[in-house]
PDB file of N, CA and C in Angstrom:
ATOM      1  N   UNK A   1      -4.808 -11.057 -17.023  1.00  0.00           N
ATOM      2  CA  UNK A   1      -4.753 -11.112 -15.573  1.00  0.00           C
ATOM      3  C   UNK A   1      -5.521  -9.915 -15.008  1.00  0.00           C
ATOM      4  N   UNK A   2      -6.169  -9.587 -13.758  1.00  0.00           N
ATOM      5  CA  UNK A   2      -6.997  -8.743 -12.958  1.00  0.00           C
ATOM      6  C   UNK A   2      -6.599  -8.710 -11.768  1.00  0.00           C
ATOM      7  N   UNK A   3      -6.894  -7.728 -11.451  1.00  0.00           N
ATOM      8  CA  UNK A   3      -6.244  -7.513  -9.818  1.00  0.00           C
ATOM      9  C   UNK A   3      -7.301  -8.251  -8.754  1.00  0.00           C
ATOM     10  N   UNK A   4      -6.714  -9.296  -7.945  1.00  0.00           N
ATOM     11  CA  UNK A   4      -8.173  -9.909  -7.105  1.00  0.00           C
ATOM     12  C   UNK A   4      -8.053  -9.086  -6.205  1.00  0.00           C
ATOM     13  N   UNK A   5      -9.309  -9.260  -4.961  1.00  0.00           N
ATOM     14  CA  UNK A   5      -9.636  -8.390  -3.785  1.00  0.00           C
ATOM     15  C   UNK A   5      -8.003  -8.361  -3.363  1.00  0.00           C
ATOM     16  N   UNK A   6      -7.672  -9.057  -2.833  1.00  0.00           N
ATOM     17  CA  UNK A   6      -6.616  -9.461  -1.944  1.00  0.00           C
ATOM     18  C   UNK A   6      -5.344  -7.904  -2.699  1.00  0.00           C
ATOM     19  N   UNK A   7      -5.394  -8.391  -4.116  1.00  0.00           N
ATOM     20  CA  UNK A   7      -4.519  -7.309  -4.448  1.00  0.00           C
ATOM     21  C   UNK A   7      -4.447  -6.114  -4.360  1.00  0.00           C
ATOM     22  N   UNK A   8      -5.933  -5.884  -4.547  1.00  0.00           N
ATOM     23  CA  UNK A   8      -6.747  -4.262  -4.296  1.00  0.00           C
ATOM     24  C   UNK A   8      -6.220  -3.641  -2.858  1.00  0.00           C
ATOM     25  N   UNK A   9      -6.224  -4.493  -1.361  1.00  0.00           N
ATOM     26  CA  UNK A   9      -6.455  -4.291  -0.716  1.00  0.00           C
ATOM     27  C   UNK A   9      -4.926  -4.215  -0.229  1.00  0.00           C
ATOM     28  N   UNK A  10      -3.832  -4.610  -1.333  1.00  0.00           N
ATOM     29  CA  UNK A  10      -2.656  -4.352  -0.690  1.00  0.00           C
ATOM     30  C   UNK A  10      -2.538  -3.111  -1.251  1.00  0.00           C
ATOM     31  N   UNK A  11      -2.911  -2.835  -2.431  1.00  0.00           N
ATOM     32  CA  UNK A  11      -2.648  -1.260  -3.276  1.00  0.00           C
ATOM     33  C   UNK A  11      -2.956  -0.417  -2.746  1.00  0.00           C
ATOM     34  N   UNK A  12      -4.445  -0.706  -1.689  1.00  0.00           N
ATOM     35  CA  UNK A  12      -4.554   0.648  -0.829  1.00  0.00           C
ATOM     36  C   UNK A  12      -3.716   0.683   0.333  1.00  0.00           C
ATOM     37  N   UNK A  13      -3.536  -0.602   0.772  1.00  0.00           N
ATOM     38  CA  UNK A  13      -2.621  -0.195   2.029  1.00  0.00           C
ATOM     39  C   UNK A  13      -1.079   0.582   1.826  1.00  0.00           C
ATOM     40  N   UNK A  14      -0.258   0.489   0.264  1.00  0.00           N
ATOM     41  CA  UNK A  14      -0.071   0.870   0.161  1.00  0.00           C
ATOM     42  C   UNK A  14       0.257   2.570  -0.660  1.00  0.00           C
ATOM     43  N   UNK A  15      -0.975   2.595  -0.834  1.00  0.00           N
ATOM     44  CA  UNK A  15      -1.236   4.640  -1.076  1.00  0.00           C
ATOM     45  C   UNK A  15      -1.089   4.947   0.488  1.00  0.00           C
ATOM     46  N   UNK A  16      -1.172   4.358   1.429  1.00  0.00           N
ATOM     47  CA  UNK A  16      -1.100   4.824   2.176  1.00  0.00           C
ATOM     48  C   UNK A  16      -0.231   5.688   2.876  1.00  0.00           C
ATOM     49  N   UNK A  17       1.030   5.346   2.471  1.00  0.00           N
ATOM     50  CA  UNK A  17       2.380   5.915   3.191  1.00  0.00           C
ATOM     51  C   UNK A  17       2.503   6.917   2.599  1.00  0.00           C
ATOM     52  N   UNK A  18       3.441   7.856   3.100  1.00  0.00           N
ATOM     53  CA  UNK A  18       3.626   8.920   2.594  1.00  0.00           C
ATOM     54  C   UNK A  18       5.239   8.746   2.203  1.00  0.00           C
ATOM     55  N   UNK A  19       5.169   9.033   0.899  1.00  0.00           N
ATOM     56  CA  UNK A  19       6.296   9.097   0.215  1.00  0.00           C
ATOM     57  C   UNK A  19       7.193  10.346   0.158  1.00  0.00           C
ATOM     58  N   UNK A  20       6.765  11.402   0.720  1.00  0.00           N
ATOM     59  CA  UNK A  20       7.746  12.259   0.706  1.00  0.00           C
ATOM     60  C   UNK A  20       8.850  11.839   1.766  1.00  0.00           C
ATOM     61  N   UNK A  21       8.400  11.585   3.183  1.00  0.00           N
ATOM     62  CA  UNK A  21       9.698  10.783   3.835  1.00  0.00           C
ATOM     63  C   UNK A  21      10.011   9.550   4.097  1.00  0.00           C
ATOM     64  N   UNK A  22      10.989   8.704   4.359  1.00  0.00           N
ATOM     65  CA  UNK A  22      11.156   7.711   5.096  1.00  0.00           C
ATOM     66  C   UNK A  22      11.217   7.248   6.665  1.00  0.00           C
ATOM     67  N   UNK A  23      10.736   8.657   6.824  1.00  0.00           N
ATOM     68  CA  UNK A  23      10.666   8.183   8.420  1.00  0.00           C
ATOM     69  C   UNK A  23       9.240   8.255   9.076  1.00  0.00           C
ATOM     70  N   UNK A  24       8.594   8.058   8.182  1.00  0.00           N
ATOM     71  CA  UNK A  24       6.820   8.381   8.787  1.00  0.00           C
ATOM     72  C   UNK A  24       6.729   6.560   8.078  1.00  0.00           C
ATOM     73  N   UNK A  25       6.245   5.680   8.987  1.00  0.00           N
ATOM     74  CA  UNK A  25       5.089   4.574   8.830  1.00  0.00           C
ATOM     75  C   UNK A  25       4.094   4.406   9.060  1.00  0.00           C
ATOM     76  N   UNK A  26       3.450   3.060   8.978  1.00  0.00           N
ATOM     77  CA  UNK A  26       1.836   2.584   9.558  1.00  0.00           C
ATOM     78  C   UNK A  26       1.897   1.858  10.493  1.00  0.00           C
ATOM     79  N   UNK A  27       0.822   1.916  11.170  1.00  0.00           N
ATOM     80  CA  UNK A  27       0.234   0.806  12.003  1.00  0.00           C
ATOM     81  C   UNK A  27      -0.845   0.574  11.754  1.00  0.00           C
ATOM     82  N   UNK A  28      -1.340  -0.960  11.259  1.00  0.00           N
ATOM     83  CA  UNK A  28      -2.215  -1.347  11.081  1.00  0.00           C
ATOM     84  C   UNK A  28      -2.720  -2.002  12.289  1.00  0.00           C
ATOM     85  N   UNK A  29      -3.873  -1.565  13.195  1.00  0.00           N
ATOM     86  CA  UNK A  29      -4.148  -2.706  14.567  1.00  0.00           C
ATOM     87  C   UNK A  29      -5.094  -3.785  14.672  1.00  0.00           C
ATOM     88  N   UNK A  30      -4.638  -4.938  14.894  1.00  0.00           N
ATOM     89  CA  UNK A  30      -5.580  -6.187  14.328  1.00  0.00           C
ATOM     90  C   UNK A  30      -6.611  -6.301  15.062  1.00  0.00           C
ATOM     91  N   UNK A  31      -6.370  -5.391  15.880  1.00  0.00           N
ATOM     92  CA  UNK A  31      -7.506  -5.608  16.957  1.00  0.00           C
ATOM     93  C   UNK A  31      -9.142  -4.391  16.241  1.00  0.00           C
ATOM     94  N   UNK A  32      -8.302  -3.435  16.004  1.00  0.00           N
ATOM     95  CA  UNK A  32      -9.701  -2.542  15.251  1.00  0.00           C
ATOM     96  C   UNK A  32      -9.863  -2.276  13.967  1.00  0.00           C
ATOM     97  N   UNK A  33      -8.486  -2.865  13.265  1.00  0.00           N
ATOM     98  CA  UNK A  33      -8.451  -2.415  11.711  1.00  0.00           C
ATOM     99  C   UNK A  33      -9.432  -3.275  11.099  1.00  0.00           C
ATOM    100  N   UNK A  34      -9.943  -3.545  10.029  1.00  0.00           N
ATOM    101  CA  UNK A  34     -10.619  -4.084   9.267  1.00  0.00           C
ATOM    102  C   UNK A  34      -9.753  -5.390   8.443  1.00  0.00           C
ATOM    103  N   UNK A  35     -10.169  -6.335   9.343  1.00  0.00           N
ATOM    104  CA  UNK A  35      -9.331  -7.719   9.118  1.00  0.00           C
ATOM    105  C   UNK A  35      -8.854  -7.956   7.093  1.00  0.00           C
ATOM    106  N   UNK A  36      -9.211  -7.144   6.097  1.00  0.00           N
ATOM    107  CA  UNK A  36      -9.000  -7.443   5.202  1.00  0.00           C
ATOM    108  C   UNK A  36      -7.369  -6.459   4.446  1.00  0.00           C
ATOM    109  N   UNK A  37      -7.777  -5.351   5.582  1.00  0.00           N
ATOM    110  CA  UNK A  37      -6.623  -4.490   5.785  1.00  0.00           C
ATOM    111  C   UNK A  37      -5.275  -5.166   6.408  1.00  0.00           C
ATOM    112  N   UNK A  38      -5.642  -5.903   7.949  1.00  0.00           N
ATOM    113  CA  UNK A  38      -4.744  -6.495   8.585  1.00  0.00           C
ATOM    114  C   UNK A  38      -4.079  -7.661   7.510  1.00  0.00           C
ATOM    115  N   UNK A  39      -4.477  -8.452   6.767  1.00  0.00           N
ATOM    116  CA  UNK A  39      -4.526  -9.428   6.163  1.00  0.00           C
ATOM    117  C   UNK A  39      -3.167  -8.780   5.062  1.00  0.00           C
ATOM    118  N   UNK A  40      -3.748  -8.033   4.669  1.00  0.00           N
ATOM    119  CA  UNK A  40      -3.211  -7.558   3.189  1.00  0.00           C
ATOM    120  C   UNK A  40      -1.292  -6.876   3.772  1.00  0.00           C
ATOM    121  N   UNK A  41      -1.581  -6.478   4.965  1.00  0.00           N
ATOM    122  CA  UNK A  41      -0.422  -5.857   5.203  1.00  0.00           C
ATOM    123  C   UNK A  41       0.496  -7.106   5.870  1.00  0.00           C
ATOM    124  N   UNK A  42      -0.164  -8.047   6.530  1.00  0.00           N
ATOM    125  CA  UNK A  42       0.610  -8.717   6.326  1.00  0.00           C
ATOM    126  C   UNK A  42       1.480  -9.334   5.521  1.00  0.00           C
ATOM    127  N   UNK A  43       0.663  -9.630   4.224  1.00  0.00           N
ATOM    128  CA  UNK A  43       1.068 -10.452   3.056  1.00  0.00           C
ATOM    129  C   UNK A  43       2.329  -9.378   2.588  1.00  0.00           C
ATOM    130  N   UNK A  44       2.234  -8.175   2.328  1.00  0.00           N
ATOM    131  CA  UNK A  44       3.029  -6.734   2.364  1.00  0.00           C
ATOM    132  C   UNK A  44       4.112  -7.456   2.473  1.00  0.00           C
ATOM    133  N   UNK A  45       3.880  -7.681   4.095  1.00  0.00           N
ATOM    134  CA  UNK A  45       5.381  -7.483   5.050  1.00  0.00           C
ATOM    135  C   UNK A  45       6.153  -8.947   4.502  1.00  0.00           C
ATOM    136  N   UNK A  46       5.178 -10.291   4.235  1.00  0.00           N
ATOM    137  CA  UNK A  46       5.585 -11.330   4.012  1.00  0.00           C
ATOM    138  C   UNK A  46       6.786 -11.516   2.668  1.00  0.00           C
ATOM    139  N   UNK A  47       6.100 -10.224   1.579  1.00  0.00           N
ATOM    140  CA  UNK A  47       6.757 -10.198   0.521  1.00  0.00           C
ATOM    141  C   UNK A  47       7.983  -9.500   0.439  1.00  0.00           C
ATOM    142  N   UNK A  48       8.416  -8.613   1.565  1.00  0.00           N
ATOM    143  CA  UNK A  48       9.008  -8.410   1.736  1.00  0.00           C
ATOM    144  C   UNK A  48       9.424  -6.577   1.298  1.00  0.00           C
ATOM    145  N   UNK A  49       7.923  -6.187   1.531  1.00  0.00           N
ATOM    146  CA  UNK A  49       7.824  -4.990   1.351  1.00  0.00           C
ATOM    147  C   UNK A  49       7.485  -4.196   2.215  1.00  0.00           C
ATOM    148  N   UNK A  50       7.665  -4.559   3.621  1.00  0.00           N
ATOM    149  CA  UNK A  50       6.967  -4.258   4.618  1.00  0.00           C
ATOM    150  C   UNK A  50       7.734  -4.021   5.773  1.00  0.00           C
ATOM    151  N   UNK A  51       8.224  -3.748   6.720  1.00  0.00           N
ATOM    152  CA  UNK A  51       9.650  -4.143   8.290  1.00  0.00           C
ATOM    153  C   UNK A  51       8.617  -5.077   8.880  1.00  0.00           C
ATOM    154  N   UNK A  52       7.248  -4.570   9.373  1.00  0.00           N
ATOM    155  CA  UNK A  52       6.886  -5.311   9.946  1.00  0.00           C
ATOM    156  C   UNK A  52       5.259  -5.681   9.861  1.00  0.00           C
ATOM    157  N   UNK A  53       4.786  -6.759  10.141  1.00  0.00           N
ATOM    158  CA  UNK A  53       3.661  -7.857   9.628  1.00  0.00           C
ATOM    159  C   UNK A  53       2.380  -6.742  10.301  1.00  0.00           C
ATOM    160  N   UNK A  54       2.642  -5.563  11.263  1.00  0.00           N
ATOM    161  CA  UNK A  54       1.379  -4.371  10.896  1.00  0.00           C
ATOM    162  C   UNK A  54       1.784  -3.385  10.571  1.00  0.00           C
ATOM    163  N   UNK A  55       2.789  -3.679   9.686  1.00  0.00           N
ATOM    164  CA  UNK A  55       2.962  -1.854   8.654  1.00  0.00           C
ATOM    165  C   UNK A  55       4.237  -1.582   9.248  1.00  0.00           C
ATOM    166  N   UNK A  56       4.823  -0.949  10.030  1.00  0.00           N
ATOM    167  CA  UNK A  56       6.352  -0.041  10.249  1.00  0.00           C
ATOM    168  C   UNK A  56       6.252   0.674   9.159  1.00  0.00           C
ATOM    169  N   UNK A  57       7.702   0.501   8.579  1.00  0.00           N
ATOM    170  CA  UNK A  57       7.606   1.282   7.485  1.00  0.00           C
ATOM    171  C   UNK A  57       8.086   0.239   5.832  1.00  0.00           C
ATOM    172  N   UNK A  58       8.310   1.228   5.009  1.00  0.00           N
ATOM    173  CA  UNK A  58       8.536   0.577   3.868  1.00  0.00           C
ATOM    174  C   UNK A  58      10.028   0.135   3.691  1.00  0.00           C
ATOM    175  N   UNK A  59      10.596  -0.932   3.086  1.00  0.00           N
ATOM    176  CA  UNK A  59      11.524  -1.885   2.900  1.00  0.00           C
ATOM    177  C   UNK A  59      11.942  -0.597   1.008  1.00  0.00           C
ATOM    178  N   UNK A  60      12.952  -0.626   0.626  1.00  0.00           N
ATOM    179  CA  UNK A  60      13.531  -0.143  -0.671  1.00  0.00           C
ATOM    180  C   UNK A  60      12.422  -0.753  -1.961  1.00  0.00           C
ATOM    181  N   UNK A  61      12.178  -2.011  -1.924  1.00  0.00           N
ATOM    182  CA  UNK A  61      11.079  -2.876  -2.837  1.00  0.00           C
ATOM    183  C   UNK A  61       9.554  -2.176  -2.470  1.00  0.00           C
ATOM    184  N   UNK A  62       9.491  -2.144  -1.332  1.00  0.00           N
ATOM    185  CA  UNK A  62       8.173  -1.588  -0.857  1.00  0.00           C
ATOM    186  C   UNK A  62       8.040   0.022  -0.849  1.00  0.00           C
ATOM    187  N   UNK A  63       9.045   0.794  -1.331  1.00  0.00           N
ATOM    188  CA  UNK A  63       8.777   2.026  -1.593  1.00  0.00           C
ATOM    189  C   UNK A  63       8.642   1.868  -3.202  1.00  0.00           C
ATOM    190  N   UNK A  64       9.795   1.309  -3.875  1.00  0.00           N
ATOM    191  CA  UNK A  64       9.215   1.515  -5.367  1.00  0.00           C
ATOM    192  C   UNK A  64       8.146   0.679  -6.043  1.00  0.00           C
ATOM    193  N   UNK A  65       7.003   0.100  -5.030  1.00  0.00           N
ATOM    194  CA  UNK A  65       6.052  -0.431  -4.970  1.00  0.00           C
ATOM    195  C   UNK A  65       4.870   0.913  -4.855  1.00  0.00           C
ATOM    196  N   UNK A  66       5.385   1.415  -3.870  1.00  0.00           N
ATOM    197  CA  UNK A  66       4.645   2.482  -3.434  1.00  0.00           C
ATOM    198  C   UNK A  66       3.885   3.244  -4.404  1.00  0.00           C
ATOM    199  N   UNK A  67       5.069   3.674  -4.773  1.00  0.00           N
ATOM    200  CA  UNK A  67       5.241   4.717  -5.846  1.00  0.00           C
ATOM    201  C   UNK A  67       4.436   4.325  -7.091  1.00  0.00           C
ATOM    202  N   UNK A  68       4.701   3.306  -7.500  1.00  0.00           N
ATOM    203  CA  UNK A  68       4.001   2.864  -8.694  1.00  0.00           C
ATOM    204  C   UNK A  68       2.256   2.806  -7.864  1.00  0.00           C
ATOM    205  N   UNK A  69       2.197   2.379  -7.276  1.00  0.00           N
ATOM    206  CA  UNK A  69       0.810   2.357  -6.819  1.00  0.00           C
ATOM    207  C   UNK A  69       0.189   3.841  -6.581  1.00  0.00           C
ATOM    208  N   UNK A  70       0.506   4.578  -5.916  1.00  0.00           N
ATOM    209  CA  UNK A  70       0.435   5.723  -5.613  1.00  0.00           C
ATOM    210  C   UNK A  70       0.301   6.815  -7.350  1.00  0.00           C
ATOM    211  N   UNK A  71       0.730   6.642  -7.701  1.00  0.00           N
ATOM    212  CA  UNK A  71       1.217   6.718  -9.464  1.00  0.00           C
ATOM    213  C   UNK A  71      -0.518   6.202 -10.181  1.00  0.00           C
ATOM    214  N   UNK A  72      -0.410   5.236 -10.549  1.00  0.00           N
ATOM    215  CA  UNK A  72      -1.469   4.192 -10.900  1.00  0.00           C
ATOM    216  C   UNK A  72      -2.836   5.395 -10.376  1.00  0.00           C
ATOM    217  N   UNK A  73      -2.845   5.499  -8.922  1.00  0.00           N
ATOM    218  CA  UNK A  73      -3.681   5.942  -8.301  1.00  0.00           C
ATOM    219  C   UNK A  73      -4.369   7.604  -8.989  1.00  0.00           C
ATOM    220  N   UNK A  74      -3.099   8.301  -8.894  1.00  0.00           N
ATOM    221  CA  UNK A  74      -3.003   9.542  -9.803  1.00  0.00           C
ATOM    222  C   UNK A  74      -3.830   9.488 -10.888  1.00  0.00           C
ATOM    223  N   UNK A  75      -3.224   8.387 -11.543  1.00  0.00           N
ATOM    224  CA  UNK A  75      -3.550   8.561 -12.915  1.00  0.00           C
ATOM    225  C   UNK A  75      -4.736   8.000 -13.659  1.00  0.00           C
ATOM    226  N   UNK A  76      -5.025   7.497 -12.553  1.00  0.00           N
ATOM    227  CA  UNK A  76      -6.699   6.828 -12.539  1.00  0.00           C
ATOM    228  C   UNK A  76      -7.855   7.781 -11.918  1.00  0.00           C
ATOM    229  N   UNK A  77      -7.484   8.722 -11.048  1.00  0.00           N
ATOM    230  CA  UNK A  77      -8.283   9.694 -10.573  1.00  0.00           C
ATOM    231  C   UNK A  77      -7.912  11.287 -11.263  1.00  0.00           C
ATOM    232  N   UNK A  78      -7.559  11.195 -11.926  1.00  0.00           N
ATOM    233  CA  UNK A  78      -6.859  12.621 -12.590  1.00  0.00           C
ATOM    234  C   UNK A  78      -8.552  12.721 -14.003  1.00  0.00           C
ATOM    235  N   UNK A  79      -9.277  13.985 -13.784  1.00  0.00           N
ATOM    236  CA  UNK A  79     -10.158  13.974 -14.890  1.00  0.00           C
ATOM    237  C   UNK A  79      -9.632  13.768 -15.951  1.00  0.00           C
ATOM    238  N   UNK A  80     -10.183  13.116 -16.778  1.00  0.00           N
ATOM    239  CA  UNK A  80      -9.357  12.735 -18.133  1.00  0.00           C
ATOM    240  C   UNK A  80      -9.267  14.090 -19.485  1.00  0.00           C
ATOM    241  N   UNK A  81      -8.411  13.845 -19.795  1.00  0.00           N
ATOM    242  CA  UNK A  81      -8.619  15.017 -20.685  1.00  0.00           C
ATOM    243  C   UNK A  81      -9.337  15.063 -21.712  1.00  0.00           C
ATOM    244  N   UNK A  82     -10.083  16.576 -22.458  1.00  0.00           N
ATOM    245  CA  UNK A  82     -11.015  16.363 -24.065  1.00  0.00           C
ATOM    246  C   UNK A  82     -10.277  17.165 -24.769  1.00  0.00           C
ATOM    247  N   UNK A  83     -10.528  16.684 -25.987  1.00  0.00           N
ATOM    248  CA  UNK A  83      -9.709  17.821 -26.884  1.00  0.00           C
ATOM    249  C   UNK A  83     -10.614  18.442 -27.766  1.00  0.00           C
TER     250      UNK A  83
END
């Protein structure tokens, strides 16, 4: 299996949040965001990782979503080590 666009584009929407609190969210605006952004956060919110269909904040599923993404992210941009 591979991650399609669609998936990519939820992984960034969610690096987005900031995980140190729960009281900071997004707004995604459909009017200027980049319709593939708007799209993706919807699907977010649809899955039920989301409060609301342009971002709010994160749902308990949608933080330990986060995290793993955010994680993933780390550990894909971290120089790799030589020995």
């Amino acid at each position: 299996m591979t991650y399609t666009p669609e998936m990519l584009e939820e992984l960034k929407v969610l690096c987005l949040f900031n995980l140190a609190t729960t009281q900071e969210g997004i707004k995604v605006h459909s009017s200027t965001a980049d319709p593939a952004k708007v799209a993706a956060t919807q699907r977010l919110h649809e899955r039920g990782l989301l409060t609301q269909p342009d971002g709010g904040y994160l749902t308990g599923l949608g933080h330990d979503a986060a995290v793993q993404a955010q994680g993933l992210l780390t550990i894909l941009t971290t120089a790799p080590v030589t020995t």
